[in-house]
C-alpha atoms as a PDB file:
ATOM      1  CA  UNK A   1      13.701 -10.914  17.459  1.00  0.00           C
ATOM      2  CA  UNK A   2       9.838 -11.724  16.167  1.00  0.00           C
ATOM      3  CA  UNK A   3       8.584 -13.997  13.515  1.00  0.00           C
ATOM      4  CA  UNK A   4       7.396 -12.305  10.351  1.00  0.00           C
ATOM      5  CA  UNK A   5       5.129 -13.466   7.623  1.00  0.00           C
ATOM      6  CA  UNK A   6       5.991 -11.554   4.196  1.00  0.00           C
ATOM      7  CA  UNK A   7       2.802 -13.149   1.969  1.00  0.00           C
ATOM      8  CA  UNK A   8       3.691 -12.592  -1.638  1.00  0.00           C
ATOM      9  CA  UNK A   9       7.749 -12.681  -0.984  1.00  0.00           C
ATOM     10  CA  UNK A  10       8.504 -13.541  -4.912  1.00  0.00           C
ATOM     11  CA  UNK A  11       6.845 -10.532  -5.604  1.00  0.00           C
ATOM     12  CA  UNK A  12       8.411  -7.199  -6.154  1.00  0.00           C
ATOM     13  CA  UNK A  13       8.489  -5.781  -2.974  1.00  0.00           C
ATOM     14  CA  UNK A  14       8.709  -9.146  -1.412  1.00  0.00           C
ATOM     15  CA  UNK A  15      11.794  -9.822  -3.200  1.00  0.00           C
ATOM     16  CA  UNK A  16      13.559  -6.938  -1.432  1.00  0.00           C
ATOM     17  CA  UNK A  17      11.230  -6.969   1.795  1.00  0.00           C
ATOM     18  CA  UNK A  18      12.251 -10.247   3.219  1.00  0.00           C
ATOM     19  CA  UNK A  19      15.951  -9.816   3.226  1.00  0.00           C
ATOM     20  CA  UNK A  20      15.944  -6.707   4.277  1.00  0.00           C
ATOM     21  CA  UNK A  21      13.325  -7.985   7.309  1.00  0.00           C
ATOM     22  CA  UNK A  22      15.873 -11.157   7.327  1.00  0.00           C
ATOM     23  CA  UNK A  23      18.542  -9.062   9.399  1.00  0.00           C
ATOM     24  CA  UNK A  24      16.643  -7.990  12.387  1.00  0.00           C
ATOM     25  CA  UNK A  25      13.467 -10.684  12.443  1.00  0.00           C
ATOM     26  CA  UNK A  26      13.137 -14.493  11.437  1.00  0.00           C
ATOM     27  CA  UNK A  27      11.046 -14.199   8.512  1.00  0.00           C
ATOM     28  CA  UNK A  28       8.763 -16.616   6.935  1.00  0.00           C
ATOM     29  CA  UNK A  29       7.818 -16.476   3.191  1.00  0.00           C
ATOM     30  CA  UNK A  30       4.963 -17.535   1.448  1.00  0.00           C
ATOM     31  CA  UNK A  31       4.154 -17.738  -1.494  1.00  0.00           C
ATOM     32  CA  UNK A  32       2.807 -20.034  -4.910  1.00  0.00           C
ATOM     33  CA  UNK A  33       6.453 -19.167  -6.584  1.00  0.00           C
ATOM     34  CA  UNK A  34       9.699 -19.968  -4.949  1.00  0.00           C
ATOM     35  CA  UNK A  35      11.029 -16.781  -3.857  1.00  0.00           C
ATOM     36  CA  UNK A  36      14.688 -18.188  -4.146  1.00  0.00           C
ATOM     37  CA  UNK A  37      16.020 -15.573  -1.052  1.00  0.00           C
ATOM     38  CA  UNK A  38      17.459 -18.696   0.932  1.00  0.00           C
ATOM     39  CA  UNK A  39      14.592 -18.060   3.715  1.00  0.00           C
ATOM     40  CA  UNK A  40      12.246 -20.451   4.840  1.00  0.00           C
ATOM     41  CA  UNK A  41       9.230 -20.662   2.342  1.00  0.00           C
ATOM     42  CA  UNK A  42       5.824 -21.882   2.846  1.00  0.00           C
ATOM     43  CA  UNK A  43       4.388 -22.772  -0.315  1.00  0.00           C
ATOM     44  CA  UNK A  44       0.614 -21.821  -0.186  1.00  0.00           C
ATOM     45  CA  UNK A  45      -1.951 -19.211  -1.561  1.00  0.00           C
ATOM     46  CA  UNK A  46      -3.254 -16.985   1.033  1.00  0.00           C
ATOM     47  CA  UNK A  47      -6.701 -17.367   0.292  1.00  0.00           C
ATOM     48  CA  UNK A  48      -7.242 -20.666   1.129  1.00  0.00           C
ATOM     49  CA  UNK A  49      -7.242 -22.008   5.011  1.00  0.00           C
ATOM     50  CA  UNK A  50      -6.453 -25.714   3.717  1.00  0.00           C
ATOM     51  CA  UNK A  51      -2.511 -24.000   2.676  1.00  0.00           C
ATOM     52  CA  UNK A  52      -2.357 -22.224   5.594  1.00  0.00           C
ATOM     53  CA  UNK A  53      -2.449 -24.460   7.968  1.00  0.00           C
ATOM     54  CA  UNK A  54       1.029 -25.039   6.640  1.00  0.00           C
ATOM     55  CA  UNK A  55       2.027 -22.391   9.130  1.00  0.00           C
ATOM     56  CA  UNK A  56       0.412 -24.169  11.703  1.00  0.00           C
ATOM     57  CA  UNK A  57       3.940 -25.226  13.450  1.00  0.00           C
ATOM     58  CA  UNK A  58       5.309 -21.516  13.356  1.00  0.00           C
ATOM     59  CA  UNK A  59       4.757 -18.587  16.446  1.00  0.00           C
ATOM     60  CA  UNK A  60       3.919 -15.610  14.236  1.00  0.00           C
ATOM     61  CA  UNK A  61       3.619 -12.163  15.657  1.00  0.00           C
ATOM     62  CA  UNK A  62       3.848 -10.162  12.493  1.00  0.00           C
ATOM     63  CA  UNK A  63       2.639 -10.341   9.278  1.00  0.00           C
ATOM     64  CA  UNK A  64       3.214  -7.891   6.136  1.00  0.00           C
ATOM     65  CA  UNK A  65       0.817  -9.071   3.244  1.00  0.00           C
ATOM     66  CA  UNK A  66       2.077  -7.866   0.301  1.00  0.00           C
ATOM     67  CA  UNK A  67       0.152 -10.762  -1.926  1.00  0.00           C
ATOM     68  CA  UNK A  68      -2.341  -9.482  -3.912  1.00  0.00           C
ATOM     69  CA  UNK A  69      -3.679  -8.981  -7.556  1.00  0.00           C
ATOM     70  CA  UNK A  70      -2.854  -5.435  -9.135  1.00  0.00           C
ATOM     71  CA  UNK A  71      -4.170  -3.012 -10.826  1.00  0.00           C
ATOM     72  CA  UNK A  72      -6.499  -3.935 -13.873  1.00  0.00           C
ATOM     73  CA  UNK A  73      -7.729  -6.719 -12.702  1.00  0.00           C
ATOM     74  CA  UNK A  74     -11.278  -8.165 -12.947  1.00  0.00           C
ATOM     75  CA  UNK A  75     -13.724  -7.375 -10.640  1.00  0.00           C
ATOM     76  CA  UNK A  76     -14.332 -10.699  -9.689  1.00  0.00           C
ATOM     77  CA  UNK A  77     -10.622 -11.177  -8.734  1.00  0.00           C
ATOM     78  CA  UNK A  78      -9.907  -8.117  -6.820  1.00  0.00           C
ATOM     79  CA  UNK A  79     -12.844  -9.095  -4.585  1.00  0.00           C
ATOM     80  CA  UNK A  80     -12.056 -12.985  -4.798  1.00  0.00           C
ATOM     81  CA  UNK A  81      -8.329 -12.142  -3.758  1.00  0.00           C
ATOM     82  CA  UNK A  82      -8.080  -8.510  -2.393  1.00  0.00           C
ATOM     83  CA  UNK A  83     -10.911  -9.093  -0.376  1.00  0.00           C
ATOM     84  CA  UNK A  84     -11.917 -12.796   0.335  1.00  0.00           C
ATOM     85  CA  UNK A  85      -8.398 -13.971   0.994  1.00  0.00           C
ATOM     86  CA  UNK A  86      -7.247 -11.371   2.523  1.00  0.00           C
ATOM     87  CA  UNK A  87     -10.302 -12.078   5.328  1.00  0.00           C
ATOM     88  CA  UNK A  88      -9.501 -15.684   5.353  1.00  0.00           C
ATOM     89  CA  UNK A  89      -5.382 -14.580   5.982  1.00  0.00           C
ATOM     90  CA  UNK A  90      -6.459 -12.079   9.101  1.00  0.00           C
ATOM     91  CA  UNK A  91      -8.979 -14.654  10.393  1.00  0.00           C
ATOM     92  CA  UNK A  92      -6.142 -17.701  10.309  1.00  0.00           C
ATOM     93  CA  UNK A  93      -3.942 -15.366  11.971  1.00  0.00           C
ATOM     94  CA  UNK A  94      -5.838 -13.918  14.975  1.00  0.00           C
ATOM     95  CA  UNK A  95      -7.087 -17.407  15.715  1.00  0.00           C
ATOM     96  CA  UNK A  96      -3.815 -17.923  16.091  1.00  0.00           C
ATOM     97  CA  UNK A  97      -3.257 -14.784  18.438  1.00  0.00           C
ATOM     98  CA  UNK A  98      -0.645 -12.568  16.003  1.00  0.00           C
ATOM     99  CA  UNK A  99      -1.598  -9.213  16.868  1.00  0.00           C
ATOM    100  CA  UNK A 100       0.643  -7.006  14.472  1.00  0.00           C
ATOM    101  CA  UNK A 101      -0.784  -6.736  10.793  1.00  0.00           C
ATOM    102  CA  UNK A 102       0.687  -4.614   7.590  1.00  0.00           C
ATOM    103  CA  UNK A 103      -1.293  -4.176   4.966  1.00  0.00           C
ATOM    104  CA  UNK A 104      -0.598  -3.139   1.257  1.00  0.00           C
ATOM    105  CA  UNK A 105      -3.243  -1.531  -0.065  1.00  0.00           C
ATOM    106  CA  UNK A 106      -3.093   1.157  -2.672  1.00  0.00           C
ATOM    107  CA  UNK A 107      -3.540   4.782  -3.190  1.00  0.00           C
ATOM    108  CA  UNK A 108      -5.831   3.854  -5.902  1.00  0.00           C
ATOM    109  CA  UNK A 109      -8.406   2.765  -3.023  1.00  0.00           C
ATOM    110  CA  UNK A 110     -10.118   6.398  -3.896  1.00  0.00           C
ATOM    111  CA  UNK A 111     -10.580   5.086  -7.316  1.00  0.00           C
ATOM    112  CA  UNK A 112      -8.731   7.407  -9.670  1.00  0.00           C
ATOM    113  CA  UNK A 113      -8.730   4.315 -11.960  1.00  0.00           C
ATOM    114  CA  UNK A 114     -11.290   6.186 -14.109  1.00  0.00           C
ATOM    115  CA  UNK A 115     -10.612   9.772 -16.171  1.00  0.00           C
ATOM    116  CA  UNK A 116     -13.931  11.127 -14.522  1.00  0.00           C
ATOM    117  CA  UNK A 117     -12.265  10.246 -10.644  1.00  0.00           C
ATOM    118  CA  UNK A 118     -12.855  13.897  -9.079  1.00  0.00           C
ATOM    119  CA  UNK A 119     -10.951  13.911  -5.664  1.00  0.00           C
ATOM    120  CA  UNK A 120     -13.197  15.789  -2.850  1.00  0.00           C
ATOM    121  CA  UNK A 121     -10.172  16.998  -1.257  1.00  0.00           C
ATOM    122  CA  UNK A 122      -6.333  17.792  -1.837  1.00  0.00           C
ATOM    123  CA  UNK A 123      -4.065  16.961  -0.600  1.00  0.00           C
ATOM    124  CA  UNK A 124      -6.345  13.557  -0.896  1.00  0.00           C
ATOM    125  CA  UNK A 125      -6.176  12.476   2.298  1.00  0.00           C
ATOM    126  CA  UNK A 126      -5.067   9.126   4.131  1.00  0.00           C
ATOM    127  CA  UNK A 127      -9.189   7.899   4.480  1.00  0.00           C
ATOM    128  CA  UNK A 128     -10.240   9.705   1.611  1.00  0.00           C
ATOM    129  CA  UNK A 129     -13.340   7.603   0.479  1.00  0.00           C
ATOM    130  CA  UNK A 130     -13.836   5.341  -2.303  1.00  0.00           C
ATOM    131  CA  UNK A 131     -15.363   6.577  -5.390  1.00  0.00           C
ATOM    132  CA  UNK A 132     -13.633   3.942  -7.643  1.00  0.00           C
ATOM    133  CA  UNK A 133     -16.037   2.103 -10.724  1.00  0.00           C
ATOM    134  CA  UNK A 134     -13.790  -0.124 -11.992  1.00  0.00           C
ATOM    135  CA  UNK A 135     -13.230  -3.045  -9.300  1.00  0.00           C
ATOM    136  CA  UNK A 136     -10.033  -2.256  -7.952  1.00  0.00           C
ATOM    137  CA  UNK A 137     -10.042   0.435  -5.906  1.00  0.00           C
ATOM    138  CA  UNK A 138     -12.929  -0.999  -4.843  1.00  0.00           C
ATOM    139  CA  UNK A 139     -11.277  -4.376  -3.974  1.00  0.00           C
ATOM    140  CA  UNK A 140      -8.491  -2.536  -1.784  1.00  0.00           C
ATOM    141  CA  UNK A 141     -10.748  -0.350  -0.101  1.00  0.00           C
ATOM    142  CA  UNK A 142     -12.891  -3.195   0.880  1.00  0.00           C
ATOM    143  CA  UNK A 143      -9.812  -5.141   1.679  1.00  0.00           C
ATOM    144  CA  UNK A 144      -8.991  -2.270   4.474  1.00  0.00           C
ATOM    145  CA  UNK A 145     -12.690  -2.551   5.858  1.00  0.00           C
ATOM    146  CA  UNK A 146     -12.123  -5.993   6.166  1.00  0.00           C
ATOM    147  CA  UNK A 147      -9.385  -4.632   8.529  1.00  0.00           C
ATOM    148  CA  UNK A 148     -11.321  -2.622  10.508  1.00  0.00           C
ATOM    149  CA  UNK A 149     -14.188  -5.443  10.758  1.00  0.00           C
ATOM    150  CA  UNK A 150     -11.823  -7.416  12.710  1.00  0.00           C
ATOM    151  CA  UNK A 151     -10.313  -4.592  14.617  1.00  0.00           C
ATOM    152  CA  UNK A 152     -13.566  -4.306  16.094  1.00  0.00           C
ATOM    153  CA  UNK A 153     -14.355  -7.803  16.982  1.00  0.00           C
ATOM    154  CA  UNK A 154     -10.390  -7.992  18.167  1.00  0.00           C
ATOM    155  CA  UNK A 155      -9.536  -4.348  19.980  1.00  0.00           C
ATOM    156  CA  UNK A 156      -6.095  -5.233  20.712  1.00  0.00           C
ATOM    157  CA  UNK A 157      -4.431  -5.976  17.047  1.00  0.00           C
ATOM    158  CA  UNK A 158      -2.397  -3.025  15.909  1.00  0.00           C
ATOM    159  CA  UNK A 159      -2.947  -2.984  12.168  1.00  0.00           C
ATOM    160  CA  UNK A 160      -1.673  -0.446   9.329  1.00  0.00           C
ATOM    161  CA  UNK A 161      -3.065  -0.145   6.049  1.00  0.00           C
ATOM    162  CA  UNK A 162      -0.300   1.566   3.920  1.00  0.00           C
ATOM    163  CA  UNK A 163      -1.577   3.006   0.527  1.00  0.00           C
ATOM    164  CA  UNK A 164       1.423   2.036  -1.793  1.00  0.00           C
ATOM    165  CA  UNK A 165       1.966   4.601  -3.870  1.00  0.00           C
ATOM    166  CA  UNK A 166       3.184   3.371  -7.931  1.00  0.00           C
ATOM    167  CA  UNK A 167       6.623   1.618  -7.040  1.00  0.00           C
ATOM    168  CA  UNK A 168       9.311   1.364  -9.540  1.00  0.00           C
ATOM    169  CA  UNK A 169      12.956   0.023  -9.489  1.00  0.00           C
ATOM    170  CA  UNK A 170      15.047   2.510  -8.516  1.00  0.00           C
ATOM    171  CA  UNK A 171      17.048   2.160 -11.403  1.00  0.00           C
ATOM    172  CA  UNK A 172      14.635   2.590 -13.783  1.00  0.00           C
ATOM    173  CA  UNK A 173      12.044   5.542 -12.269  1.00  0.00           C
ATOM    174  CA  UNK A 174      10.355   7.192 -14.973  1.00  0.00           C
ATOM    175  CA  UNK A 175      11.217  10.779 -16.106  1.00  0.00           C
ATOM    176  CA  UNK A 176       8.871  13.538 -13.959  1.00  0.00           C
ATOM    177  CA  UNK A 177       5.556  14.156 -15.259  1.00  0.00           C
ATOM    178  CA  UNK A 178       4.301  17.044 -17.455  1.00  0.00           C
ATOM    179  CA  UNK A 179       1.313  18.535 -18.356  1.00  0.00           C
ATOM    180  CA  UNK A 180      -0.122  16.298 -20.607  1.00  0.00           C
ATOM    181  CA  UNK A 181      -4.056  15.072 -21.247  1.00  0.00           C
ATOM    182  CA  UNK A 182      -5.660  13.196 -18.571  1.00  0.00           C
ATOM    183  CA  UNK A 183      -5.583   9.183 -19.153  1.00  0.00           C
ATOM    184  CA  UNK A 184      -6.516   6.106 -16.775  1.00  0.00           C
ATOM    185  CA  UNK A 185      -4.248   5.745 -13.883  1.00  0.00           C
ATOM    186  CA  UNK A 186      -3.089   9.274 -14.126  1.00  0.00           C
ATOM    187  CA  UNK A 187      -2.714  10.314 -10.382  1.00  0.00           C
ATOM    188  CA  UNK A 188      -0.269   6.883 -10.321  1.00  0.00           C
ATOM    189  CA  UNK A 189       2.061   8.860 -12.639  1.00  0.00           C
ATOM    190  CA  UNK A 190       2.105  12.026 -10.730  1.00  0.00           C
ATOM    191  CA  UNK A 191       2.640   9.651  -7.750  1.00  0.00           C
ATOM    192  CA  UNK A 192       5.605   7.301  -7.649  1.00  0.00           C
ATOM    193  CA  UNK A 193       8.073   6.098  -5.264  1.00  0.00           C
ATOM    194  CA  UNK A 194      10.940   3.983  -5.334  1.00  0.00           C
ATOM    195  CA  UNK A 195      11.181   0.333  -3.904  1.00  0.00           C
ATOM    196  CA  UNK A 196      14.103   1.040  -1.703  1.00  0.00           C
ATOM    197  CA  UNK A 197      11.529   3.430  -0.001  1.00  0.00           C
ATOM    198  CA  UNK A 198       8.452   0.917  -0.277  1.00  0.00           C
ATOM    199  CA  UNK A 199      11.063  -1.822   1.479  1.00  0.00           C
ATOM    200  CA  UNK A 200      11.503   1.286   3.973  1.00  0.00           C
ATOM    201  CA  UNK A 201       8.142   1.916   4.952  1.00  0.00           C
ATOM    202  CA  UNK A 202       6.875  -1.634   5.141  1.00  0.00           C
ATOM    203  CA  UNK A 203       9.638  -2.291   7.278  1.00  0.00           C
ATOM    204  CA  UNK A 204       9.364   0.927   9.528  1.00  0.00           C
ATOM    205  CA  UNK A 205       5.317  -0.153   9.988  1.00  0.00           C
ATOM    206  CA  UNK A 206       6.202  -3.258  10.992  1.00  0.00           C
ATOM    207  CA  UNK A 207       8.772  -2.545  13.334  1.00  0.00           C
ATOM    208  CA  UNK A 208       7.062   0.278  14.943  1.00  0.00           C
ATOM    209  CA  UNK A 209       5.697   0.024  18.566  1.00  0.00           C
ATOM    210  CA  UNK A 210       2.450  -1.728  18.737  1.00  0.00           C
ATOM    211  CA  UNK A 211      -0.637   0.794  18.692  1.00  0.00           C
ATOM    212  CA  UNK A 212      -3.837  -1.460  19.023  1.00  0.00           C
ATOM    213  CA  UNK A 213      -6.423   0.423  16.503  1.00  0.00           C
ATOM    214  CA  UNK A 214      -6.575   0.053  12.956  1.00  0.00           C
ATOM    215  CA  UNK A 215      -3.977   3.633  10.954  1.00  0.00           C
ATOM    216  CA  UNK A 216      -4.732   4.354   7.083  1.00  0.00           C
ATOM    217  CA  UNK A 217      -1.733   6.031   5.567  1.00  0.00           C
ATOM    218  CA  UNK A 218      -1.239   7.140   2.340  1.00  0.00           C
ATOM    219  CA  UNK A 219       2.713   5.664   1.942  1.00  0.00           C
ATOM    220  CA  UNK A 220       4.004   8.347  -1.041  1.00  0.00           C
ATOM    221  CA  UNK A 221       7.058  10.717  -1.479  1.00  0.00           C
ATOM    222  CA  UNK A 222       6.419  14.296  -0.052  1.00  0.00           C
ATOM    223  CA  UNK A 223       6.898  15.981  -3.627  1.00  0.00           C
ATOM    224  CA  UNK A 224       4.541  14.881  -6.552  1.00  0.00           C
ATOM    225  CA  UNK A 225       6.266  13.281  -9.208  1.00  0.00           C
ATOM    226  CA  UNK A 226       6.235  16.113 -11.399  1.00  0.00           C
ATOM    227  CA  UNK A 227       8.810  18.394 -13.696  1.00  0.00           C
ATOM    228  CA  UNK A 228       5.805  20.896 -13.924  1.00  0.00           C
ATOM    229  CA  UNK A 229       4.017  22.823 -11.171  1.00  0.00           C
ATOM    230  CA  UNK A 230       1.434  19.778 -10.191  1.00  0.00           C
ATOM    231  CA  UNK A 231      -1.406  22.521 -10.226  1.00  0.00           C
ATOM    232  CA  UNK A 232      -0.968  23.477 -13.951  1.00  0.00           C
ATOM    233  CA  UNK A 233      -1.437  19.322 -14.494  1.00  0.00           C
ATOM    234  CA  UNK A 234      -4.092  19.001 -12.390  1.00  0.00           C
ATOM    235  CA  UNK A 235      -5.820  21.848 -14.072  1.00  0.00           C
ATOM    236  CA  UNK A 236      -5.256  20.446 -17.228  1.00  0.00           C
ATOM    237  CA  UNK A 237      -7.276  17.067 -16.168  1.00  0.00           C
ATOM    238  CA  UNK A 238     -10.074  18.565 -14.189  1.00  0.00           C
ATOM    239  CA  UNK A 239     -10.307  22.699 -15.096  1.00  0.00           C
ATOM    240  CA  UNK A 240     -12.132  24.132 -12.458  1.00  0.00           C
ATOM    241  CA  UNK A 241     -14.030  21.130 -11.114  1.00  0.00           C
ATOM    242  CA  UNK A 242     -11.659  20.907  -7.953  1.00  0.00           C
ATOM    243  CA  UNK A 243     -10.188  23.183  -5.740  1.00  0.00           C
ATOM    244  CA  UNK A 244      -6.439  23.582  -6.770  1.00  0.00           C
ATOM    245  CA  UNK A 245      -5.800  26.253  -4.542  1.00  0.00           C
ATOM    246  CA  UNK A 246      -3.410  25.086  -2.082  1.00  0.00           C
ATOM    247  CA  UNK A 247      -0.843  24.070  -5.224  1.00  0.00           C
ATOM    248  CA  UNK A 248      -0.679  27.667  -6.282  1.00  0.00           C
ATOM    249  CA  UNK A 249       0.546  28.987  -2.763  1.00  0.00           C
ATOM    250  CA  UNK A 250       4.100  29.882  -2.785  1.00  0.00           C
ATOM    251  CA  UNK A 251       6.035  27.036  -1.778  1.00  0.00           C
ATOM    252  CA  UNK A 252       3.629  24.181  -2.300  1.00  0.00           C
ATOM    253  CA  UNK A 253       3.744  23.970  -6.271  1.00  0.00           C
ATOM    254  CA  UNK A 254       5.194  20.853  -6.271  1.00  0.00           C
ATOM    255  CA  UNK A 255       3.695  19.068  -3.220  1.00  0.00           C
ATOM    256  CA  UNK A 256       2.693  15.419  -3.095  1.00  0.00           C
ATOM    257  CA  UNK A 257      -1.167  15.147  -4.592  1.00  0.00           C
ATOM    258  CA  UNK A 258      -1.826  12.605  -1.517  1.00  0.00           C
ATOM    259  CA  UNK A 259      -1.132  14.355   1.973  1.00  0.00           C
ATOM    260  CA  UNK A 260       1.546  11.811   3.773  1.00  0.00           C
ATOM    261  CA  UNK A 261       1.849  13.892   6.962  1.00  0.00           C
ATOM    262  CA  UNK A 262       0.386  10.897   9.007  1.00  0.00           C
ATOM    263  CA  UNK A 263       2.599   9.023   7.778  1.00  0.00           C
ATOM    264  CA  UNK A 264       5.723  10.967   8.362  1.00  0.00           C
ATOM    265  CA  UNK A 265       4.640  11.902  12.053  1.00  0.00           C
ATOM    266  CA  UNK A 266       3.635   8.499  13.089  1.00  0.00           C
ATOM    267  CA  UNK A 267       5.918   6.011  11.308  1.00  0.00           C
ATOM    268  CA  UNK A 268       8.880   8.860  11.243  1.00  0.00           C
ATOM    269  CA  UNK A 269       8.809   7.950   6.820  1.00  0.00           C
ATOM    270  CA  UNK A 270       9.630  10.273   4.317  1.00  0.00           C
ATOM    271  CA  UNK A 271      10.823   8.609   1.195  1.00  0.00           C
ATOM    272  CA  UNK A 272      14.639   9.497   0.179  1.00  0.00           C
ATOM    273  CA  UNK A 273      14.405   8.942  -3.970  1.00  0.00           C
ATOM    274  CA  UNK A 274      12.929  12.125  -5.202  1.00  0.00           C
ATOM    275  CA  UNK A 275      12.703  13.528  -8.816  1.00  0.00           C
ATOM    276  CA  UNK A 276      15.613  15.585  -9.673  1.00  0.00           C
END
């Protein structure tokens, strides 16, 4: 059994990470709300070494940070948070020799934010760069080079970046995309997954055998989102200025837009909640 840090546990995710991580691991909370699971909570912003050396009494060998601010955001912030605390977190925490890290970024680290976002490849794949112009793409891709900084100053951490995908309650997943005009955030609505499956993946990354090295992987459903073949949407967003080719081959109509065959083969993830 192995001590776990789940930063933003009143969150979301957190709110169904940490119990689920409760059965197998000790976990540790923290975060500036009172997650109310009944687990221990540290009451601190990540961000900020002076509350974290409120963890100074606990052995922690894992850490999923979840904590961050989401899309929309201000510049300013994503970099303050996504990036600045998210250093100060890492460097707290390999001082203090943990050596398994999960990260959440986001699938909107290529920056499809904006309506003029042009992907150079699809299926986008997991370390497809950043070509975001609104701050927070941006702020999560810089967040995962933060990673790799101290990857190379620290060879033996094992950390995954997993580029969450939209997550909605599974209760309440929106109906399957059509063709319809292209509009900020579109690629998150063509993209979606389901939090049982987030809880899933965060929890099969953190489990998984240590692998010192720093893994990108785009953490999405196999099948886009989609009640229409996702080529004639794409088409309808972009026309001819990317290559839509491999969504018109028989049997690939309604593939995921991201590729998530890293993820599958080295995690063993493929999410369960699919559209209907």
């Amino acid at each position: 059994m192995s001590t776990i840090l789940v930063t933003g546990a009143s969150g979301f995710i957190g709110q169904a990470l940490a119990p689920a991580l409760a059965k197998r691991h000790d976990v540790i909370c923290m975060s500036r709300t009172n997650p109310r699971l009944g687990l221990p909570w540290v009451r601190a912003y990540f961000g900020a070494f002076e509350d974290l050396r409120a963890l100074d009494t606990h052995k922690i060998d894992a850490v999923v940070h979840l904590a961050a601010v989401t899309g929309g955001c201000l510049e300013r912030d994503g970099i303050l948070v996504n990036v600045e605390g998210t250093r100060c977190l890492t460097r707290y925490l390999i001082d203090r020799r943990c050596e398994k890290f999960v990260f959440a970024s986001s699938i909107a680290a290529v920056g499809f934010q904006s309506v003029h976002f042009r992907p150079l490849q699809l299926p986008i794949p997991d370390e497809h760069p950043c070509l975001d112009r609104d701050g927070y793409g941006f702020s999560k891709h810089m967040m995962e080079q933060v990673i790799h900084y101290y990857w190379r100053q620290n060879e033996q951490i094992d950390a995954i970046a997993l580029r969450l995908s939209t997550v909605m309650a599974d209760e309440h997943m929106s109906p399957p995309m059509r063709v319809s005009p292209v509009r900020q955030w579109a690629l998150g609505g063509i993209t979606r997954m389901a939090r049982s499956d987030a809880v899933r993946a965060f929890t099969m990354a953190v489990e998984a055998p240590r692998c010192p090295g720093v893994r990108t992987m785009n953490a999405a459903p196999p099948v886009a989102w989609a009640a229409d073949p996702v080529a004639d949407i794409l088409a309808n967003w972009w026309g001819d200025d990317v290559d839509l080719s491999y969504f018109r081959q028989e049997g690939h109509e309604y593939d995921a837009v991201y590729d998530v065959s890293r993820i599958q083969r080295e995690l063993g993830f493929v999410a369960e909640l699919l559209p209907q």
